[in-house]
C-alpha atoms as a PDB file:
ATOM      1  CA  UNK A   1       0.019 -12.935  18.966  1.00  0.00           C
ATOM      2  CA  UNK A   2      -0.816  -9.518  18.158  1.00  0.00           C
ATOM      3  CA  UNK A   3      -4.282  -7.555  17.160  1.00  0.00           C
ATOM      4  CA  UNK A   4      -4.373  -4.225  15.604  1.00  0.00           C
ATOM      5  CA  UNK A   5      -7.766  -2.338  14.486  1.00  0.00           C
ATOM      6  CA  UNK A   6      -7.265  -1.789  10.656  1.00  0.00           C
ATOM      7  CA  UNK A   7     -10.370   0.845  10.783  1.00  0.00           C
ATOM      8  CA  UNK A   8      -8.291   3.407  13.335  1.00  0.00           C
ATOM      9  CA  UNK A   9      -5.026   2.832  10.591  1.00  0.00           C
ATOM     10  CA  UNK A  10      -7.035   4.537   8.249  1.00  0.00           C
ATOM     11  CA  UNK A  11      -5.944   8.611   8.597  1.00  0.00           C
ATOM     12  CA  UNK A  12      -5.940  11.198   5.405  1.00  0.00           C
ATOM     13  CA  UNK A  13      -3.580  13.630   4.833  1.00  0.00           C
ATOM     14  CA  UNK A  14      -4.872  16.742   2.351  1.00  0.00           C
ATOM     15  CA  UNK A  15      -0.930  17.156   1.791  1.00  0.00           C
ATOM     16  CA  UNK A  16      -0.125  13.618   1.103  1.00  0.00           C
ATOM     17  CA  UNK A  17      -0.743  10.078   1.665  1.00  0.00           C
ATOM     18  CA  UNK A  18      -0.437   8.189   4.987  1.00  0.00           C
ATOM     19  CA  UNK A  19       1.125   4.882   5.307  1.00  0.00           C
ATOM     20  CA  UNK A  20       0.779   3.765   8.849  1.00  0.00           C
ATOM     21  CA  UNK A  21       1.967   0.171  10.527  1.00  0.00           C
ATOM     22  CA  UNK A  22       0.318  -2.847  11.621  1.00  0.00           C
ATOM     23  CA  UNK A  23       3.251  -5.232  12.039  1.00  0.00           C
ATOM     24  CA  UNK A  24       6.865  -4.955  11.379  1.00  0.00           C
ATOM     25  CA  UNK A  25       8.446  -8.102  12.028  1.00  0.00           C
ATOM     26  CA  UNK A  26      11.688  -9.998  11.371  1.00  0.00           C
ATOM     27  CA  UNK A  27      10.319 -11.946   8.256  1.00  0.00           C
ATOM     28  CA  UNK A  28       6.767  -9.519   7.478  1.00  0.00           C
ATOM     29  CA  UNK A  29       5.990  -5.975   7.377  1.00  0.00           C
ATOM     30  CA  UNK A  30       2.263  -4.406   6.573  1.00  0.00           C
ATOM     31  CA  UNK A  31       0.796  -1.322   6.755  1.00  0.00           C
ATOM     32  CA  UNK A  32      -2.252   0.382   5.837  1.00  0.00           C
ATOM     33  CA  UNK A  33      -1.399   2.818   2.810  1.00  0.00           C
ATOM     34  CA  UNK A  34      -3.914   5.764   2.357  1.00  0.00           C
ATOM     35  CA  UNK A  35      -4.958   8.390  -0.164  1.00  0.00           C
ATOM     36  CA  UNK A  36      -6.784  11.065  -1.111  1.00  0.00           C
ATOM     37  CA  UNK A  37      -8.482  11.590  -4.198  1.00  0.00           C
ATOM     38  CA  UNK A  38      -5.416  12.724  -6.205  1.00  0.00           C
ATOM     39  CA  UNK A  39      -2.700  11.336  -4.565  1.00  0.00           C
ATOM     40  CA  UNK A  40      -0.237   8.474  -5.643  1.00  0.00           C
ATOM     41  CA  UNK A  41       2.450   6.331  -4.443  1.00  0.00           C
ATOM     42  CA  UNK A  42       5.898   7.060  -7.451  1.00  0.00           C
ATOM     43  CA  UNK A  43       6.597   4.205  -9.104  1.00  0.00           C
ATOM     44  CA  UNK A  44       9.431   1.825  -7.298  1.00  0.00           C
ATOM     45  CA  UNK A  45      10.044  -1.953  -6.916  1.00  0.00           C
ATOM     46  CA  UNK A  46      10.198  -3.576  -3.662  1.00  0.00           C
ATOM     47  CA  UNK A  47      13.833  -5.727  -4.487  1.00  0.00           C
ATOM     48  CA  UNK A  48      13.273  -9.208  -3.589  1.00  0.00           C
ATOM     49  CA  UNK A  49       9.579  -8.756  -1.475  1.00  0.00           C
ATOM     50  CA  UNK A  50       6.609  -9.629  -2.886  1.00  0.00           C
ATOM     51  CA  UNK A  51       3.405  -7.708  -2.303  1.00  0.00           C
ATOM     52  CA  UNK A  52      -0.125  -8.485  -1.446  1.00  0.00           C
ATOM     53  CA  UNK A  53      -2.147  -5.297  -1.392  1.00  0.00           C
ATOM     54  CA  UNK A  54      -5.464  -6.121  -0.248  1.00  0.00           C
ATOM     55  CA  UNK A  55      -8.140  -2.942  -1.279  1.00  0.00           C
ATOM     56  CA  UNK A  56     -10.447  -2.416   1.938  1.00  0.00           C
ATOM     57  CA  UNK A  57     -11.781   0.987   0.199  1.00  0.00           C
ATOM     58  CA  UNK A  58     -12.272   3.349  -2.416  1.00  0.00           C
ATOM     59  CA  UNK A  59     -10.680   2.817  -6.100  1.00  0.00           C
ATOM     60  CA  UNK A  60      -7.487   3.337  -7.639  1.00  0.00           C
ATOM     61  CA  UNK A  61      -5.349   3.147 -10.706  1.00  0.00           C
ATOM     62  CA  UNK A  62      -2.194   0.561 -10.440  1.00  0.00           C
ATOM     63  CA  UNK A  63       0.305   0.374 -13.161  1.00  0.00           C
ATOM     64  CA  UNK A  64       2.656  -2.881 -12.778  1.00  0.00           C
ATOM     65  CA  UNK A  65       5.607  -2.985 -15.002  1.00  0.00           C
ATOM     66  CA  UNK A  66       3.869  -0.339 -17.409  1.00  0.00           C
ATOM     67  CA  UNK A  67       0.289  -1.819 -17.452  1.00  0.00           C
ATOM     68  CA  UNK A  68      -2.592  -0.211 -16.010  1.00  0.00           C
ATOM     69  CA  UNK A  69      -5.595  -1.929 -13.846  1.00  0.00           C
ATOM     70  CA  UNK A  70      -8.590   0.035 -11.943  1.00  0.00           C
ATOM     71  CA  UNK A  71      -9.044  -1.808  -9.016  1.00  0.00           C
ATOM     72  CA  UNK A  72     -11.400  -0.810  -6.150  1.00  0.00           C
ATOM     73  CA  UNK A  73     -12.456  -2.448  -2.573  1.00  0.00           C
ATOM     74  CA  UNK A  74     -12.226  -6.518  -2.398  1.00  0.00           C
ATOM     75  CA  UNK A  75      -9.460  -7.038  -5.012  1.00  0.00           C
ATOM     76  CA  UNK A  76      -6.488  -8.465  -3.729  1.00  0.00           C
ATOM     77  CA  UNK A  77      -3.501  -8.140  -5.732  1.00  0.00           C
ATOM     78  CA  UNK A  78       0.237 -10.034  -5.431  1.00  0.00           C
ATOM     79  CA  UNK A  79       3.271  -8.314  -7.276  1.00  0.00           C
ATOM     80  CA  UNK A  80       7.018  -9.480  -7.314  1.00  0.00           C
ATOM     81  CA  UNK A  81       9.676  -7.393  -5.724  1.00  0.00           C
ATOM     82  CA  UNK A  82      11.458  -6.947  -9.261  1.00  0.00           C
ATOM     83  CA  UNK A  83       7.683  -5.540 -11.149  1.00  0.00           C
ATOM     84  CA  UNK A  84       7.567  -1.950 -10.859  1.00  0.00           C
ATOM     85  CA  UNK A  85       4.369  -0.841  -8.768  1.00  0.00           C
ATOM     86  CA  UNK A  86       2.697   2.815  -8.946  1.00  0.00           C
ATOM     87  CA  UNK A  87      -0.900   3.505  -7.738  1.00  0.00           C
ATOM     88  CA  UNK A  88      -2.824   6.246  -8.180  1.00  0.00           C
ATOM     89  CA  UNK A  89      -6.280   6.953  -6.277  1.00  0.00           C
ATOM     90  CA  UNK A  90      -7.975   8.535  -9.550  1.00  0.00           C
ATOM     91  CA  UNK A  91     -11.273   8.327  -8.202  1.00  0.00           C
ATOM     92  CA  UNK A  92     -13.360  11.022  -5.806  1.00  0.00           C
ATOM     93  CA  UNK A  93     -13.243   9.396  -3.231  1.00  0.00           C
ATOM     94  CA  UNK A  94     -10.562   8.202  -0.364  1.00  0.00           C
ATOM     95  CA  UNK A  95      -8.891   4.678  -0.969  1.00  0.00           C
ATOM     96  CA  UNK A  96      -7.317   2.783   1.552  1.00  0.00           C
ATOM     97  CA  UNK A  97      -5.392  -0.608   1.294  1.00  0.00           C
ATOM     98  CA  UNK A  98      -3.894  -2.875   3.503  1.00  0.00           C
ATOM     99  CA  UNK A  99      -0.274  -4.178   2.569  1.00  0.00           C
ATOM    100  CA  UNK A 100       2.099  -6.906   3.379  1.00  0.00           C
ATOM    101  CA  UNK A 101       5.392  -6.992   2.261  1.00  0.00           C
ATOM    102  CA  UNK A 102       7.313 -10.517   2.654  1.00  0.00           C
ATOM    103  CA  UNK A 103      10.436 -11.048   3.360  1.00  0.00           C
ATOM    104  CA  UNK A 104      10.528  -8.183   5.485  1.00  0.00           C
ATOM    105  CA  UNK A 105      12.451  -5.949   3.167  1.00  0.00           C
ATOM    106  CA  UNK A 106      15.429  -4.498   4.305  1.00  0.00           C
ATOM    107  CA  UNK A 107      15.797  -0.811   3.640  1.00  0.00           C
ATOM    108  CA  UNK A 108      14.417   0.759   6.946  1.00  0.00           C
ATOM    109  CA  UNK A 109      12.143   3.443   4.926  1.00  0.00           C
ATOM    110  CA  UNK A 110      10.249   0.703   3.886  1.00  0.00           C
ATOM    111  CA  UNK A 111       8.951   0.051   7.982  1.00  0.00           C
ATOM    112  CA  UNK A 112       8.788   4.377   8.243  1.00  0.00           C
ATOM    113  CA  UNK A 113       5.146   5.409   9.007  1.00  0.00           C
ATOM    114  CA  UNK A 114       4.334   8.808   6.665  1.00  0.00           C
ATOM    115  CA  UNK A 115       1.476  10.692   8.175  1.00  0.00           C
END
């Protein structure tokens, strides 16, 4: 068993956004993904992982496969590895969500921290 603290995961970057582990394992891998008012994640697909992206704060814009959603803290939301995913934090203030990524997908970039 392991325990991290999701609250110290949560770092902004005025130059970019942060993406910083929790657990990279041989079948899971999650992170908390962070931005600034501003800042976005390019639009990619995750091959054949599926997502949960669980919002702990702030708001956001995703686009999935071309259509757009505002979520914000509480939503939890699942995408397939072939849907295209791009988020956006178009709101003032700093968003911060925690992700899982299952099967562990295997391009190593995916398990690099960005801080």
């Amino acid at each position: 068993m392991k325990i991290e603290k999701v609250l110290e995961k949560m770092v902004y970057n005025n130059d970019t956004f942060t993406k910083r582990l929790l657990f990279s394992e041989k079948n899971l891998l999650s992170f908390v993904l962070n931005l600034k008012a501003g800042q976005e994640i390019p639009p990619h697909k995750h091959e054949d992982s599926d997502l949960i992206l669980y919002v702990i704060k702030g708001g956001a814009k995703l686009t999935v496969d071309n259509k757009s959603y505002d979520i914000k803290d509480g939503d939890v939301i699942h995408c397939k590895g072939e849907e295209e995913f791009y988020l956006q934090n178009n709101k003032g203030d700093d968003f911060s969500a925690l992700v899982a990524l299952g099967p562990r997908p295997e391009p190593k970039i995916y398990a690099d921290e960005i801080k």
